[in-house]
Protein backbone atom coordinates (compact mmCIF):
# COMPACT_ATOMS: atom_id res chain seq x y z
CA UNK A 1 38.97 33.71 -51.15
CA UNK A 2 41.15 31.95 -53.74
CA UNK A 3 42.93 32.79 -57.29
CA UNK A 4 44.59 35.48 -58.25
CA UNK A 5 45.51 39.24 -55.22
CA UNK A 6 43.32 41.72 -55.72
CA UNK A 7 44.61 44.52 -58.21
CA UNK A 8 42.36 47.17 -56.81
CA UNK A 9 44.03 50.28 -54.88
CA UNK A 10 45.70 49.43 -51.54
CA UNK A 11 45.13 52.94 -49.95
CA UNK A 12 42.39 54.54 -47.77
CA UNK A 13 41.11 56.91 -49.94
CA UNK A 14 41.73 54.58 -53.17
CA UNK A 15 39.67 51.97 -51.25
CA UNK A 16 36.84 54.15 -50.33
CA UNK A 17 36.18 55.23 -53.72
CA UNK A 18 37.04 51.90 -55.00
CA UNK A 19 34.34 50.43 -52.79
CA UNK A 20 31.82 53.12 -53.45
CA UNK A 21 32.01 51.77 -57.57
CA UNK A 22 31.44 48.15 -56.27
CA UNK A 23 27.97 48.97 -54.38
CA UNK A 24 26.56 51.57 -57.17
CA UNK A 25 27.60 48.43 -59.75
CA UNK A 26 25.87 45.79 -58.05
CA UNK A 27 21.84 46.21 -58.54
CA UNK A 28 21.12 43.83 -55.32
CA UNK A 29 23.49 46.07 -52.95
CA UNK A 30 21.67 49.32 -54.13
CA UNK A 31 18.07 47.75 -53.45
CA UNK A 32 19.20 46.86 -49.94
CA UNK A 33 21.48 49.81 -49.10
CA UNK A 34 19.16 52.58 -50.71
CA UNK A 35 16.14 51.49 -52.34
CA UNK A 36 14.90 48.90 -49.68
CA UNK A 37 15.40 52.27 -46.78
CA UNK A 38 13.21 54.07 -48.70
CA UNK A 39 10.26 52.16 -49.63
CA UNK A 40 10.29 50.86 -45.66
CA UNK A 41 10.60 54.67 -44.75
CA UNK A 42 7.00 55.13 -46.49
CA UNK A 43 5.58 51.43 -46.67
CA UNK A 44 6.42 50.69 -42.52
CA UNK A 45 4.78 53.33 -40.76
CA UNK A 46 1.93 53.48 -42.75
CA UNK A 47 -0.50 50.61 -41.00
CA UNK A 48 0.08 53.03 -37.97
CA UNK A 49 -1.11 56.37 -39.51
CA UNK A 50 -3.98 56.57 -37.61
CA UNK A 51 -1.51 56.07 -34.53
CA UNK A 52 -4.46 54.53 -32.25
CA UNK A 53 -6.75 51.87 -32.61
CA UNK A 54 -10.37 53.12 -32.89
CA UNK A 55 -13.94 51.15 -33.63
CA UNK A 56 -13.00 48.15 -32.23
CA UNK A 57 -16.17 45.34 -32.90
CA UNK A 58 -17.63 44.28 -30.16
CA UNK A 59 -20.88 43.11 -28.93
CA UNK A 60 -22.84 43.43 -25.63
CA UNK A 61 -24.66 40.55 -24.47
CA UNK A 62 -28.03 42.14 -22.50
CA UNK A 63 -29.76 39.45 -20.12
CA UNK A 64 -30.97 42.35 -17.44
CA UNK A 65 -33.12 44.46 -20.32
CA UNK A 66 -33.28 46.93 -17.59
CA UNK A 67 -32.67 50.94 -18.21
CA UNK A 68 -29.30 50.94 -16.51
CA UNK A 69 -28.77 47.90 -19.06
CA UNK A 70 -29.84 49.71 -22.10
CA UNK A 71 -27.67 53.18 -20.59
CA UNK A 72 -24.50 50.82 -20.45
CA UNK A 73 -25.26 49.69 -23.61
CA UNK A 74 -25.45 53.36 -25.24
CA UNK A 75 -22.34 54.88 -23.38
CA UNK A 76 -20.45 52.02 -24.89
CA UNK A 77 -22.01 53.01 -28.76
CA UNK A 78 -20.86 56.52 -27.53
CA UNK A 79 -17.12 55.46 -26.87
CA UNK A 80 -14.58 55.90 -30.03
CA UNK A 81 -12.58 53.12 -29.22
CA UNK A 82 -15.83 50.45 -30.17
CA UNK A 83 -18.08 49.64 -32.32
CA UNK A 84 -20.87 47.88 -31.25
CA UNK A 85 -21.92 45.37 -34.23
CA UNK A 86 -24.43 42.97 -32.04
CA UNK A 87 -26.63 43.71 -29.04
CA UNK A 88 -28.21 40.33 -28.07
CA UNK A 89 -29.28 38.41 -25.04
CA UNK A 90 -27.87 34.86 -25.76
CA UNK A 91 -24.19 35.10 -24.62
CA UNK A 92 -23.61 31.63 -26.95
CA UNK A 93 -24.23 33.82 -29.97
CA UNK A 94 -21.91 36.47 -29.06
CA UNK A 95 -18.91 33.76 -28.40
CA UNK A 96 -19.74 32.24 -31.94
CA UNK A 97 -18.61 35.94 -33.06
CA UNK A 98 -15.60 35.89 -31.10
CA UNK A 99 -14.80 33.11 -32.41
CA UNK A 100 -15.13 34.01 -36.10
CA UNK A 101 -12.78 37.00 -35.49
CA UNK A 102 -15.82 39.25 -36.20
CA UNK A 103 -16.04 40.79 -32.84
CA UNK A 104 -12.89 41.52 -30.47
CA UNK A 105 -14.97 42.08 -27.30
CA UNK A 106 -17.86 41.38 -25.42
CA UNK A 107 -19.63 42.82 -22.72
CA UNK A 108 -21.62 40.75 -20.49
CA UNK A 109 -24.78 42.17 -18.28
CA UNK A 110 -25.87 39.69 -16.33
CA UNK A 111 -29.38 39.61 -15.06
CA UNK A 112 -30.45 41.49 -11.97
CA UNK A 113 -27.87 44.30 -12.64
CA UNK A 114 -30.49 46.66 -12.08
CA UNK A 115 -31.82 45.30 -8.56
CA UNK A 116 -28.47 44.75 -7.15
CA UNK A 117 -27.84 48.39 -8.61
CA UNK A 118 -30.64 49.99 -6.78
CA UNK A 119 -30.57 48.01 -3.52
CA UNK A 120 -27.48 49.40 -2.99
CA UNK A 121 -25.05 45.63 -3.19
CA UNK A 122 -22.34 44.85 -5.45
CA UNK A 123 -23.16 44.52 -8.97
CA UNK A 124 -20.74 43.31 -11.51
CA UNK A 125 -20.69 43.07 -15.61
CA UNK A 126 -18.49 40.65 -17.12
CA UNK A 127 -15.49 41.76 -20.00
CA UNK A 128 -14.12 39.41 -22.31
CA UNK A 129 -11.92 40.13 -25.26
CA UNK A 130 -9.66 37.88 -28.30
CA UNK A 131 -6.58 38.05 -26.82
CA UNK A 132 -4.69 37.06 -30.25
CA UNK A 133 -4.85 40.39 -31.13
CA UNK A 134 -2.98 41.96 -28.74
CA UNK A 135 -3.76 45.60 -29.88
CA UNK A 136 -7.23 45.29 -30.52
CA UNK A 137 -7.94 43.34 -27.41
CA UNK A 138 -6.52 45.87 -25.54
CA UNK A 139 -8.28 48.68 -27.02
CA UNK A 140 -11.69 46.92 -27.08
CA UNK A 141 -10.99 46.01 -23.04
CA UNK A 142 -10.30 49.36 -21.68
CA UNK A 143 -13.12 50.87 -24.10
CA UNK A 144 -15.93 48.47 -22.27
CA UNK A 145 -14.36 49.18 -19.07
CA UNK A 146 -14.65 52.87 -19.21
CA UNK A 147 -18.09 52.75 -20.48
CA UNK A 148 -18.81 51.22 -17.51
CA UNK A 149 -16.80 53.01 -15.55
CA UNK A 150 -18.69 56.00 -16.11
CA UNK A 151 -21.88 55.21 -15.83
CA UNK A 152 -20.47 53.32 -12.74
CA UNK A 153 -19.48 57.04 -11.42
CA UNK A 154 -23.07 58.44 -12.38
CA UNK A 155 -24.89 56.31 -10.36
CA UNK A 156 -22.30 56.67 -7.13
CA UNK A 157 -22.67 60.54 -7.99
CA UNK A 158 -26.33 60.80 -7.70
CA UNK A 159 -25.99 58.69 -4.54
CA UNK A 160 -23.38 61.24 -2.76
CA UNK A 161 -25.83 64.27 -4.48
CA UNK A 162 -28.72 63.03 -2.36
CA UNK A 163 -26.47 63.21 1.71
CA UNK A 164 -24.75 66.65 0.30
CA UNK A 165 -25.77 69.82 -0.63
CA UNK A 166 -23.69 70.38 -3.96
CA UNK A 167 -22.63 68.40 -6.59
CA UNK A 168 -18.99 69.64 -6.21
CA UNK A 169 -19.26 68.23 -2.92
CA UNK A 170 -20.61 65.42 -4.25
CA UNK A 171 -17.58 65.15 -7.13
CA UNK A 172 -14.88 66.13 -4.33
CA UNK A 173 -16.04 62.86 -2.18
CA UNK A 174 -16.20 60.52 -5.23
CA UNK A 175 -12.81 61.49 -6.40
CA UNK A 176 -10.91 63.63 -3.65
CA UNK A 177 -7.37 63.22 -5.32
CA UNK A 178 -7.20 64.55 -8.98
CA UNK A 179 -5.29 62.56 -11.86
CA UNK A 180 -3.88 65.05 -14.50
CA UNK A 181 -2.03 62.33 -16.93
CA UNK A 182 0.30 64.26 -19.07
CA UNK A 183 2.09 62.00 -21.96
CA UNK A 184 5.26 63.74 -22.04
CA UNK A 185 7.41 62.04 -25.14
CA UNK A 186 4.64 60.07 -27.14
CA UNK A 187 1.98 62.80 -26.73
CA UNK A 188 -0.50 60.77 -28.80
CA UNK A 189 0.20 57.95 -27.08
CA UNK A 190 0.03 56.33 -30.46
CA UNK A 191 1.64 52.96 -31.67
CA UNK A 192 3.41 54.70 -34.75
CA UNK A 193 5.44 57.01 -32.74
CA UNK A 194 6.11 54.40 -30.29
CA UNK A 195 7.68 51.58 -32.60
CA UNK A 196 8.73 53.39 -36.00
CA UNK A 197 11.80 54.75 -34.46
CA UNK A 198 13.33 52.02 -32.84
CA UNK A 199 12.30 49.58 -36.72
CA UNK A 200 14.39 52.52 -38.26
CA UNK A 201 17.33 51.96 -36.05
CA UNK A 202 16.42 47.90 -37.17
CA UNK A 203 16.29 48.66 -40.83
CA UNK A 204 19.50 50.43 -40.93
CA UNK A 205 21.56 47.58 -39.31
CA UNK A 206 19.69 44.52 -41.47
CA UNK A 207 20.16 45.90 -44.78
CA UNK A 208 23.89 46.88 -44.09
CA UNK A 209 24.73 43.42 -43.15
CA UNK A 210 22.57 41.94 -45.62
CA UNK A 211 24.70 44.11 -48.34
CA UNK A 212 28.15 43.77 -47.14
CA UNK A 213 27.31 40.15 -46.95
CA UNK A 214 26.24 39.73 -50.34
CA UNK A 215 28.99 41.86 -51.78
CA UNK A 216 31.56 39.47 -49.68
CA UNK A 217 30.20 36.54 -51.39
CA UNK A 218 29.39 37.97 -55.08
CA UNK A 219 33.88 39.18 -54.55
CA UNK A 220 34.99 35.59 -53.52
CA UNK A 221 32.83 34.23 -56.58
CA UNK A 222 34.00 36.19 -58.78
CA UNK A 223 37.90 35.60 -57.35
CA UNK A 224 38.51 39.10 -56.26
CA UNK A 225 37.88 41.92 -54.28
CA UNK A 226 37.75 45.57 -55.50
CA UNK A 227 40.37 46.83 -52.86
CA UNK A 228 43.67 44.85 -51.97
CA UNK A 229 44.06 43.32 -48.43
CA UNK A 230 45.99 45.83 -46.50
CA UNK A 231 45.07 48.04 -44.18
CA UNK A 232 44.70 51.23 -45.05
CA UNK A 233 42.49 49.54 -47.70
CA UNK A 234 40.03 47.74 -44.81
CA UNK A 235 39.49 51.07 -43.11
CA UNK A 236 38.99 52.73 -46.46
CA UNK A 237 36.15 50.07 -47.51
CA UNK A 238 34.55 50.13 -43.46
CA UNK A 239 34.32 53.77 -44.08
CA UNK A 240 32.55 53.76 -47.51
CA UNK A 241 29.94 50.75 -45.81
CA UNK A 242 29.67 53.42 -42.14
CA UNK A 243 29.14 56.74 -44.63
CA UNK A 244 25.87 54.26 -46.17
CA UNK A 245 24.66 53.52 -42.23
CA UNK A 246 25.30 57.16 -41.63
CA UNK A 247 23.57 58.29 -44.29
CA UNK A 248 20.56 56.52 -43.90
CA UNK A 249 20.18 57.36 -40.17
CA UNK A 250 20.29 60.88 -41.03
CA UNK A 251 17.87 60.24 -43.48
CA UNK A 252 15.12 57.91 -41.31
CA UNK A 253 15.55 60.70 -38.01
CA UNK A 254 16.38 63.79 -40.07
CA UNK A 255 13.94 63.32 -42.44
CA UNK A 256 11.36 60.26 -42.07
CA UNK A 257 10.18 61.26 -38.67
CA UNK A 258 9.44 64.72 -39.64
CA UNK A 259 7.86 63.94 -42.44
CA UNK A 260 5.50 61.23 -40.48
CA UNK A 261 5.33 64.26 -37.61
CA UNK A 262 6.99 61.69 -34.96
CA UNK A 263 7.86 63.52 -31.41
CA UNK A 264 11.00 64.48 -31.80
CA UNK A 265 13.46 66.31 -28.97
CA UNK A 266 16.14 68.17 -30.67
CA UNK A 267 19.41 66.82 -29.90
CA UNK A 268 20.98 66.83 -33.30
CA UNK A 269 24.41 67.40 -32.02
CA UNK A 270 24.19 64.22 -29.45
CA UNK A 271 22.21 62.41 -32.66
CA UNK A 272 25.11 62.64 -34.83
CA UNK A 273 27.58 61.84 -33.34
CA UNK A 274 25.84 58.48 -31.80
CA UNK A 275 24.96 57.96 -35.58
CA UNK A 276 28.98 58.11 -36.27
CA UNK A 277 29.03 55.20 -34.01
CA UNK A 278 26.16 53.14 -34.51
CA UNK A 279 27.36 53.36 -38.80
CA UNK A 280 31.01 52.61 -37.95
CA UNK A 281 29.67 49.24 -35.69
CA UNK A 282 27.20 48.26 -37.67
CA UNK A 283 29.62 48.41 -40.89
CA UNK A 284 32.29 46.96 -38.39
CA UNK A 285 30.27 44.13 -37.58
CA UNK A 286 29.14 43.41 -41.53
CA UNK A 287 32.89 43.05 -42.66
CA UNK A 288 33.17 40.49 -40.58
CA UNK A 289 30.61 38.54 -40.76
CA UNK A 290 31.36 39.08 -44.25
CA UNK A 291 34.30 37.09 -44.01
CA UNK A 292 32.31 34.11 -43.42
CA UNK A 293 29.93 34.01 -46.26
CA UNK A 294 31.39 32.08 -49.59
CA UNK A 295 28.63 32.41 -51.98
CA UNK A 296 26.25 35.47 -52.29
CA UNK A 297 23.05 33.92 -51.71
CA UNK A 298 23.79 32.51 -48.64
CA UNK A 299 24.25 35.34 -46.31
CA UNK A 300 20.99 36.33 -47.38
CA UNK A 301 19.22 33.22 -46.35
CA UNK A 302 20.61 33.15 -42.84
CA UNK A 303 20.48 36.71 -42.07
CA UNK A 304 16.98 37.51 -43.03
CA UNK A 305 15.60 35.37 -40.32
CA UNK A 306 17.79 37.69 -37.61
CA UNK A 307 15.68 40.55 -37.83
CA UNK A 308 12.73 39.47 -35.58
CA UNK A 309 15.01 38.34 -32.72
CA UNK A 310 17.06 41.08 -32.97
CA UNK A 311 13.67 43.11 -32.06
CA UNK A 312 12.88 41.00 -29.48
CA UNK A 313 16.26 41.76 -27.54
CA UNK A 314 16.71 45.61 -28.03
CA UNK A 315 13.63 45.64 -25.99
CA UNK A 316 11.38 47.59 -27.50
CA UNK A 317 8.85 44.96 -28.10
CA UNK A 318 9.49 42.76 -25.19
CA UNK A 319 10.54 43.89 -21.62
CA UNK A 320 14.66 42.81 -21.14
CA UNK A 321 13.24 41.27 -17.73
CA UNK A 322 11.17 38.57 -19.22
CA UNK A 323 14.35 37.25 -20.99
CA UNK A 324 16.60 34.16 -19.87
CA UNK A 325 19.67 36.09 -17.87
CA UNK A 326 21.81 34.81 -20.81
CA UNK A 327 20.06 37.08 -23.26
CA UNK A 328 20.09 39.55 -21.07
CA UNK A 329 23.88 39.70 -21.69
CA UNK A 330 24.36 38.67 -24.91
CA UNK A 331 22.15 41.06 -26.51
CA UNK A 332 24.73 43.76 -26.39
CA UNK A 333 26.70 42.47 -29.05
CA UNK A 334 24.18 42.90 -31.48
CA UNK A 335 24.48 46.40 -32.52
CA UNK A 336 20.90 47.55 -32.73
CA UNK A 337 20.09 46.75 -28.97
CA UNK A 338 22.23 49.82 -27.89
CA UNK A 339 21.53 51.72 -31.14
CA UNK A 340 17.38 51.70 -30.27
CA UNK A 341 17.83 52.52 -27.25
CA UNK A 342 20.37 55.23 -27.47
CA UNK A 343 18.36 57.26 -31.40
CA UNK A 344 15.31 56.45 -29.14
CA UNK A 345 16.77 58.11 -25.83
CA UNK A 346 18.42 61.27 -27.65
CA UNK A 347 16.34 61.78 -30.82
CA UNK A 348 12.68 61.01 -28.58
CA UNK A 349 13.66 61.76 -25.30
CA UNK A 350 15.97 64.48 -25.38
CA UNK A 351 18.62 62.67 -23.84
CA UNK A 352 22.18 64.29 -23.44
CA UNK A 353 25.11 62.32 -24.82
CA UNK A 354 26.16 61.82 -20.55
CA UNK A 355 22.85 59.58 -20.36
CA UNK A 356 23.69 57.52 -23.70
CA UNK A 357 26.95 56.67 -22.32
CA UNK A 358 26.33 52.95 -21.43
CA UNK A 359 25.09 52.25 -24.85
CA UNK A 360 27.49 54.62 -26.89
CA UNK A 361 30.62 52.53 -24.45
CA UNK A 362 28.52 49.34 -25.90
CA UNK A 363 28.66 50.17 -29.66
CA UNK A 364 32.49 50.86 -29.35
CA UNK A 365 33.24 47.57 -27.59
CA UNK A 366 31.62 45.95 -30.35
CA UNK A 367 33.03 48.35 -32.89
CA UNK A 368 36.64 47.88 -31.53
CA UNK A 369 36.16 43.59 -31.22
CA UNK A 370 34.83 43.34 -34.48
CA UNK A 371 37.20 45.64 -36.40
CA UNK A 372 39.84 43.91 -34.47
CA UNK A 373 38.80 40.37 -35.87
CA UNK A 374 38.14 41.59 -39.36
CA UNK A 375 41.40 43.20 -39.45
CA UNK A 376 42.60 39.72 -38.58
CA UNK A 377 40.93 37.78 -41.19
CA UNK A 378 41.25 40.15 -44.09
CA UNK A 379 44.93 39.99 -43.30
CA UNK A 380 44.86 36.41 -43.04
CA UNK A 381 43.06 35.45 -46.58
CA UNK A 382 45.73 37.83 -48.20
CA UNK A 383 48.71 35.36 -46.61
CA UNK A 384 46.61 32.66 -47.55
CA UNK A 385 46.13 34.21 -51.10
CA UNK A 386 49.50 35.02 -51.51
CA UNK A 387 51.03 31.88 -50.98
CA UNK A 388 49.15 30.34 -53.11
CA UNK A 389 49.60 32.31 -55.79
């Protein structure tokens, strides 16, 4: 910054009001730190309402016209997961629909199902599904499958029915080990409860930066900040930006995921405090970068494109294995890779603070570093301010 010291207050208190005025008086810095939380809050998890994928299009390609054929075909109408929009012998004509993103599966029977069936050899049916939807291909995949599957298991019932003299004999030899899967966090096992969370955590940290940023830039336009450059005035202004963060994570996991009826664990206590932490870095973090920016429009332009790889390395979306060994490391200094996995671990999981202890030790190494270099660099453009005035 150049021109004139700053005439604003110098002390912590004076500088937390001081900087409190400056956000509620710039209309961009309220969309991002309040407005833009709020419509995401109701606008995000909406696509994933329905929390699974159901009546997935697909079509089964019939060349055996057989009754095992035609059963296949009616257990997989009966499954909730599909929707069968094409029943058809000619396996080109199905593929054309795959490929015109009408169907997302198909099911191939090929001919002599049934004799290979009844003659007691291996029979196989061929799956096939658009993989560019990752979600629907899944669903549409396992859906066939299990159609099969079960009439699969009826036929290899009937044959154990016929050497024993019950069908619970007959159900204990087909399956002698029991499966009882019990979904213990995500007990819909829906996409909604799986991902909102961890965007929230996302959200908070992007439109932070993207306002202390902006606010930096409109300040050095305009040839002075609100606060002067001491400080007691920096911690007074990273304590008006960590109150916003806080705020708004109390808001997203106090109030958003109740109100969307998320699975949540309880452990407000451990939640808070985290949330302390995770405001303080993340507001931390924004100063600084803060110190960079010149103009106000160009923080926004290079930190908007941040967001998606900052998903991709908290590891929510993509497993931390798959990326280069670099990554691996260098994720941790972006705050939100140990702030999704910590809200996820004690607001989800019902994690103690003890097992959020690597990522809480995380956020305060970044905290500390970049208070440490804002500190410097606030304290440095008020020498350089000085002497030129």
């Amino acid at each position: 910054m150049s021109g004139r010291p700053s005439p604003g207050p110098a002390s912590l208190i004076g500088s937390f009001v001081a900087t409190w005025r400056a956000m509620l008086g710039d209309v961009g810095a309220i969309m991002l730190l309040f407005v833009g939380g709020i419509v995401y809050s109701f606008f995000y998890p909406l696509p994933y309402s329905r929390e699974s994928v159901q009546q997935v299009p697909v079509a089964v390609v019939d060349q055996d016209l057989s009754a095992i054929s035609r059963q296949i075909t009616r257990y997989v109408a009966a499954h909730p997961a599909v929707d069968i929009r094409r029943v058809t012998p000619d396996l080109r004509e199905a593929q054309d629909l795959l490929w015109k993103n009408e169907i997302a599966g198909v099911l191939m029977i090929p001919p002599g199902l049934e004799s290979k069936v009844l003659s007691g050899r291996r029979a196989e049916v061929d799956i096939s599904g658009n993989g560019v939807y990752m979600m629907m291909n899944k669903v549409a995949l396992n859906g066939l499958a299990e159609a099969v599957g079960t009439v699969s298991a009826g036929i290899e019932l009937k044959r154990l029915a016929a050497s024993t003299p019950s069908a619970a004999q007959a159900m204990a030899q087909r399956q002698p080990v029991n499966v009882n899967a019990v979904a213990l966090f995500n007990v819909r096992e829906g996409y909604g409860a799986y991902i909102v969370p961890g965007v929230a955590v996302l959200i908070i940290q992007q439109t932070l930066l993207l306002a202390i940023t902006l606010l930096f830039g409109t300040w050095r336009e305009r040839g002075a900040f609100p606060v002067r450059r001491s400080s007691a005035a920096y911690f007074g202004m990273l304590l008006a930006f960590a109150t916003v963060a806080f705020a708004n994570s109390l808001y997203f996991f106090g109030f958003v995921l109740w109100w969307q009826d998320y699975p949540r664990a309880g452990n407000f206590g451990g939640l808070l405090l985290f949330a302390a932490l995770f405001a303080l870095c993340v507001a931390a973090l924004g100063m600084l970068l803060g110190s960079l920016f010149r103009t106000r429009e160009r923080s926004v332009q290079l930190l908007l494109c941040t967001a998606l790889p900052f998903m991709f390395l908290t590891g929510l979306s993509w497993p931390v294995e798959a990326l280069p060994p670099a990554l691996q490391a260098l994720r941790w200094l972006v705050p939100s890779t140990a702030g999704v996995q910590g809200f996820i671990a004690l607001n989800q999981l019902g994690a103690g603070l003890a097992q959020v202890a690597a990522e809480a030790a995380a956020l305060a190494a970044v905290c500390l570093v970049s208070m440490a270099a804002g500190l410097w660099r606030w304290r440095a453009e008020d020498r350089l301010v000085s002497s030129k005035v």
